[in-house]
Protein backbone atom coordinates (compact mmCIF):
# COMPACT_ATOMS: atom_id res chain seq x y z
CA UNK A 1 187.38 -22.47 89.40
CA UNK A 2 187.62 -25.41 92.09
CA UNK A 3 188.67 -28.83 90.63
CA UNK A 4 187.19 -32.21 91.74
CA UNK A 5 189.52 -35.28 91.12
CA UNK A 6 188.06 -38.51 92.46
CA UNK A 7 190.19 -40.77 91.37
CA UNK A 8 193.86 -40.47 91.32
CA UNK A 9 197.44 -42.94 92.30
CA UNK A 10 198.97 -39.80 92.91
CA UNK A 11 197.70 -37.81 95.74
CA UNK A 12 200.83 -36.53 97.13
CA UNK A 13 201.30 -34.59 93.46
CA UNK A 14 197.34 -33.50 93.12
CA UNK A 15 196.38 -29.48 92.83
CA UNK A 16 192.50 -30.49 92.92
CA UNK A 17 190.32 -28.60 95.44
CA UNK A 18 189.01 -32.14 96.45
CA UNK A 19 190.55 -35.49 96.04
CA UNK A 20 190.75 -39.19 96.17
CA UNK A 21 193.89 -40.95 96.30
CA UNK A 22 193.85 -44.82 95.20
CA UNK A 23 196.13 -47.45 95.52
CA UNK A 24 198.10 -48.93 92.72
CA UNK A 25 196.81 -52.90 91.42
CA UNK A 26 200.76 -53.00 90.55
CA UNK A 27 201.54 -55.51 93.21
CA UNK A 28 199.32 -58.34 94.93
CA UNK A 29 197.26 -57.28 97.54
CA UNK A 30 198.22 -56.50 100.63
CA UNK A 31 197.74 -54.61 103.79
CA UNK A 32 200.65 -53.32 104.40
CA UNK A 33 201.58 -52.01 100.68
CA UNK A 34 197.92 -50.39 100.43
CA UNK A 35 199.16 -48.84 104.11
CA UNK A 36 202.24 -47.62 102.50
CA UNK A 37 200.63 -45.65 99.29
CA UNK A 38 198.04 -44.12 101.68
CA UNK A 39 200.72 -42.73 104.03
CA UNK A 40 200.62 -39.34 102.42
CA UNK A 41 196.47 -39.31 102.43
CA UNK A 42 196.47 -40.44 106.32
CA UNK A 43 199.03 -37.99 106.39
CA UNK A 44 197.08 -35.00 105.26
CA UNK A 45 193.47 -35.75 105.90
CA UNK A 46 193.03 -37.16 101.89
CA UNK A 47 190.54 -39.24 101.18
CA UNK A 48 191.67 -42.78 100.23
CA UNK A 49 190.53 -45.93 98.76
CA UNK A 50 191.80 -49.55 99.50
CA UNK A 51 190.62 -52.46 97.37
CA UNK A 52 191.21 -55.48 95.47
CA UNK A 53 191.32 -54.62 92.17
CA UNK A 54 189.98 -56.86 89.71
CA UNK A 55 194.06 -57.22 87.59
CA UNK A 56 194.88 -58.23 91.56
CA UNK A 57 191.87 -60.74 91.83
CA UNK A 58 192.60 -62.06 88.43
CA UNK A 59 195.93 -63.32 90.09
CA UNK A 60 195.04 -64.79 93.28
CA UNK A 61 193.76 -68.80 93.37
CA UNK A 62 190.49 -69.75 95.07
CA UNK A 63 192.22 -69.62 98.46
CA UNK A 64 191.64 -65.68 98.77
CA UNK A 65 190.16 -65.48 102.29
CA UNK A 66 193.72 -64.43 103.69
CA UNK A 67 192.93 -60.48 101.00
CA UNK A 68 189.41 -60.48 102.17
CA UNK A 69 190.31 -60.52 105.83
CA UNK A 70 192.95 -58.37 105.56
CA UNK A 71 190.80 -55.53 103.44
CA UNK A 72 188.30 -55.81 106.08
CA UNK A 73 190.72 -55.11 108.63
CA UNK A 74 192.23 -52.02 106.94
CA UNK A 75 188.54 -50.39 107.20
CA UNK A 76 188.69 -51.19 110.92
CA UNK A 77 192.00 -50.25 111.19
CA UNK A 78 190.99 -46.83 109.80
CA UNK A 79 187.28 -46.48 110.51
CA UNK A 80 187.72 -42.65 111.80
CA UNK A 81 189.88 -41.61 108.60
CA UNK A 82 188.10 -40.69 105.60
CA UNK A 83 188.63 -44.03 103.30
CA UNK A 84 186.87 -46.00 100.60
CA UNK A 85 186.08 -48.96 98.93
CA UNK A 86 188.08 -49.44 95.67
CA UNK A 87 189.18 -49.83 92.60
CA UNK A 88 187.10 -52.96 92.79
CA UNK A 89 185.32 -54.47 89.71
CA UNK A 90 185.38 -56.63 86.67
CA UNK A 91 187.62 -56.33 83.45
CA UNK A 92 187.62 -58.57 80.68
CA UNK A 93 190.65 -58.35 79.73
CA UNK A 94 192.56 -60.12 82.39
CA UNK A 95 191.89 -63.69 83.00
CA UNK A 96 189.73 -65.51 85.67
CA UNK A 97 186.56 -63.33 85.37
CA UNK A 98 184.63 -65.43 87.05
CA UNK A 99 186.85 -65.39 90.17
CA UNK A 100 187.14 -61.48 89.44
CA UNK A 101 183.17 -61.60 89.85
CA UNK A 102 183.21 -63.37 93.49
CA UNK A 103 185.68 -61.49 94.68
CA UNK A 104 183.92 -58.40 93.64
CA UNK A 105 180.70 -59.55 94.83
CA UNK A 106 182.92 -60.42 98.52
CA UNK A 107 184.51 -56.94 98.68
CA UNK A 108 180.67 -55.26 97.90
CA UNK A 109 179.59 -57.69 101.02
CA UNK A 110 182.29 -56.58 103.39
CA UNK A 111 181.80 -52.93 102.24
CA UNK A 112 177.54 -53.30 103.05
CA UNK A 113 178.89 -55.17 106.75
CA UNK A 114 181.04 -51.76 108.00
CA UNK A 115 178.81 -49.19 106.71
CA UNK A 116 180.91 -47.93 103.93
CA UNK A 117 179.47 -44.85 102.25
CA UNK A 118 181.67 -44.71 99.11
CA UNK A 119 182.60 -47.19 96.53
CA UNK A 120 185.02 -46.96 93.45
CA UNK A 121 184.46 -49.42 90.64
CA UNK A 122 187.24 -50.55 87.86
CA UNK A 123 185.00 -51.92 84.91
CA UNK A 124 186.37 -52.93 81.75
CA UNK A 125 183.87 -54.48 79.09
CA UNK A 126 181.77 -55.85 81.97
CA UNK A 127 179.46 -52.98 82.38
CA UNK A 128 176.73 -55.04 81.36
CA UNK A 129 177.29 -57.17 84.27
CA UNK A 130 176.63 -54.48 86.57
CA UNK A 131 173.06 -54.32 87.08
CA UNK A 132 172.15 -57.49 88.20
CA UNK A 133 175.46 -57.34 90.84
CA UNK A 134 174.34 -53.58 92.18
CA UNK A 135 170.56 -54.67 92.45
CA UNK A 136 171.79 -57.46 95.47
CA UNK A 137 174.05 -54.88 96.36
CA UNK A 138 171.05 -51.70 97.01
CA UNK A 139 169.60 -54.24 98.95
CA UNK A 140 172.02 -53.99 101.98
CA UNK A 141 173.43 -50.79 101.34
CA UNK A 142 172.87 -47.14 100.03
CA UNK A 143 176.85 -46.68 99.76
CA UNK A 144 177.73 -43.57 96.83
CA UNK A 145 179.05 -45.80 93.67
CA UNK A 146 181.25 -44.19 91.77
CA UNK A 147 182.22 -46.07 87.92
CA UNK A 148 185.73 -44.34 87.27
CA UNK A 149 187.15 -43.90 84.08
CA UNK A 150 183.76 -44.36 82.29
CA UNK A 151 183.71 -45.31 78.55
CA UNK A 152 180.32 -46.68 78.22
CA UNK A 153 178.04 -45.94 76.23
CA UNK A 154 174.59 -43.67 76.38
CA UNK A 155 172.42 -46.87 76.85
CA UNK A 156 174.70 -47.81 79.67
CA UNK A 157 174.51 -44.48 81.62
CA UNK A 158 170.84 -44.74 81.77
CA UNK A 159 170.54 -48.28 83.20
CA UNK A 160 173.05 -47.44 85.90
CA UNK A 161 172.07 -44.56 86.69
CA UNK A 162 168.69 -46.10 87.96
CA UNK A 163 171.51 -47.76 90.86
CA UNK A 164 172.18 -43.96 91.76
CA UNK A 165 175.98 -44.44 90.48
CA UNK A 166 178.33 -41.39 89.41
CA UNK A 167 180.40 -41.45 86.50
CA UNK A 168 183.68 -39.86 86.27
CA UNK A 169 186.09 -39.09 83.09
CA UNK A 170 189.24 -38.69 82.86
CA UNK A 171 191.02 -36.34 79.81
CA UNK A 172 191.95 -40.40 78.15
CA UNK A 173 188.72 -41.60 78.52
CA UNK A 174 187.13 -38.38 76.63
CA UNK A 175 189.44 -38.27 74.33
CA UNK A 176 190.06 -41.98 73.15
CA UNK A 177 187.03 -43.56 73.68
CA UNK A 178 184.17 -42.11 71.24
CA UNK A 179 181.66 -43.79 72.89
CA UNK A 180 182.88 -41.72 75.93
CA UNK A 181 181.60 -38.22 74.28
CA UNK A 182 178.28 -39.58 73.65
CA UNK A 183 177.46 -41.04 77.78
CA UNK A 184 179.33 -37.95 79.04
CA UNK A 185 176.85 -35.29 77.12
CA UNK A 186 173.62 -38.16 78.49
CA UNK A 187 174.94 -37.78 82.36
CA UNK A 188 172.19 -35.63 84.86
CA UNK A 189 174.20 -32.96 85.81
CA UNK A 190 174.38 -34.62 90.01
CA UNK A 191 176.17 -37.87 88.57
CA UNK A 192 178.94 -36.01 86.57
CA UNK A 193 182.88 -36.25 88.39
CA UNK A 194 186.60 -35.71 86.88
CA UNK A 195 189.45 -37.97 87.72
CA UNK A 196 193.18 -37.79 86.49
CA UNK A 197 193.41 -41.82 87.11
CA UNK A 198 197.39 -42.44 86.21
CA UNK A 199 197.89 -39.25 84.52
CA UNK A 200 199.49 -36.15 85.90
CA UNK A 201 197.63 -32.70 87.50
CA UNK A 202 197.00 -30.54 84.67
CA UNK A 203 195.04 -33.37 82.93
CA UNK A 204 191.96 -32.65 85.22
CA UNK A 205 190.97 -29.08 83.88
CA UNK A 206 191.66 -30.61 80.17
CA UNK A 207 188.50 -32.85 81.10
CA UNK A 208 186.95 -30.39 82.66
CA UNK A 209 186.94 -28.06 79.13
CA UNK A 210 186.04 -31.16 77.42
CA UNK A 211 183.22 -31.93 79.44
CA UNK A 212 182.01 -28.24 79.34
CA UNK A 213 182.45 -28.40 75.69
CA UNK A 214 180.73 -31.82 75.08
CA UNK A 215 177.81 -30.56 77.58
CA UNK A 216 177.32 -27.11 76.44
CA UNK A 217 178.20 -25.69 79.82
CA UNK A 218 180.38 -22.88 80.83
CA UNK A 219 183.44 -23.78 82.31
CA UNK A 220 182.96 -22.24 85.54
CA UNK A 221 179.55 -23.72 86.18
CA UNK A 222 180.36 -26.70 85.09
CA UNK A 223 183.28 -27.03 87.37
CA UNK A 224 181.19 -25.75 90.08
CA UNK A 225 178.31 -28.70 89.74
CA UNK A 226 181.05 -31.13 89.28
CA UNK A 227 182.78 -30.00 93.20
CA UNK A 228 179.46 -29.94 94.51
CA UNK A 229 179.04 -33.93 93.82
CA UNK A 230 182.52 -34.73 94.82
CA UNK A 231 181.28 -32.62 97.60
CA UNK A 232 178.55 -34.55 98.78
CA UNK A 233 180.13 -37.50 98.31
CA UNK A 234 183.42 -36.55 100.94
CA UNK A 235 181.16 -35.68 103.29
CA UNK A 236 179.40 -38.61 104.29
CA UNK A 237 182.92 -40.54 104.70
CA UNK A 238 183.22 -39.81 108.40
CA UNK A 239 180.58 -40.57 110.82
């Protein structure tokens, strides 16, 4: 059974077939301390994502040109590694959302400007603000969105899903968030990713079983479909 985690803080401790390592929103932003998470990714050919995450965002004052430039400049830096956009997004429960939303919107713009082919969105309880923000966004760019974490519900997967977005769960998300169950059994079968997020290894095949069980799917095949999107989505990273 191969594994698929597309979203994890901890790639250094992962035991996924393929995976994605993120950098922590625990700090402001920076170049350098995004640098000094990915070192083990650049390290051993990982896939990573840099980003300003929206709790960042929600923390800087209008004057955030200084991030911008510098998050460009990491995708330069790196433009032969295997890296993506993200977390970036909206969440409603930090402050500032409407500076969360520019700077989102920014990131999206720089991310259309260098050709990047994969995205990684943070949304909490701003899902509905989506639409309008990826219809600018398919505009300019036919980049692989990927909504980690996803707790919305089964109305929400199918007006996203016309944006060609994937949604990925995590063991919390199925397991604490009802409306979770419900999106994850309305999700086509090329859309559907796993993600451990903050929590350790062994988490992934629990959400893997859950997802089986919540789709009606074998394990295996399930498992199988799910590596084949992470798949396709690894591969267009390099050009």
């Amino acid at each position: 059974m191969k594994l698929s985690d597309i979203h994890t803080h901890f790639p250094e401790k992962s035991t996924a077939d393929i995976c994605i390592g993120s950098a922590l929103a625990d700090k402001p932003f920076s170049a350098e301390y995004s640098e000094q998470q990915a070192f083990f990714s650049l390290q051993h050919n990982i896939p990573f994502s840099f980003g300003i995450h929206p709790w960042q965002a929600a923390c800087l004052e209008n004057n955030f040109e200084d991030e911008l430039v510098q998050l460009e400049s990491l995708f330069i830096k790196y433009k032969d590694k295997s890296i993506l956009m993200g977390e970036i997004g909206l969440d409603s429960c930090k402050p500032n959302l409407p500076l969360q939303k520019i700077i989102f919107e920014r990131q999206l713009d720089i991310a259309a400007k260098i050709g990047c082919t994969a995205i990684i969105l943070h949304c909490v309880k701003t899902l509905h603000l989506l639409p309008p923000i990826l219809e600018n966004f398919r505009k300019k760019s036919t980049a692989n969105i990927i909504i980690h974490g996803f707790s919305g519900s089964e109305q929400e997967v199918y007006k996203l899903n016309s944006y060609d977005v994937y949604f990925s769960f995590s063991e919390n998300s199925l397991k604490h968030r009802k409306k979770a169950v419900f999106s994850a059994a309305a999700v086509p079968q090329n859309r559907l990713l796993t993600e451990t997020d903050m929590a350790a290894p062994e988490t992934l095949q629990n959400a893997l079983l859950l997802l089986s069980a919540i789709r009606q799917q074998n394990p295996d095949d399930c498992a199988t479909q799910i590596y084949n999107n992470a798949a396709q989505i690894i591969k267009h990273l390099k050009k």
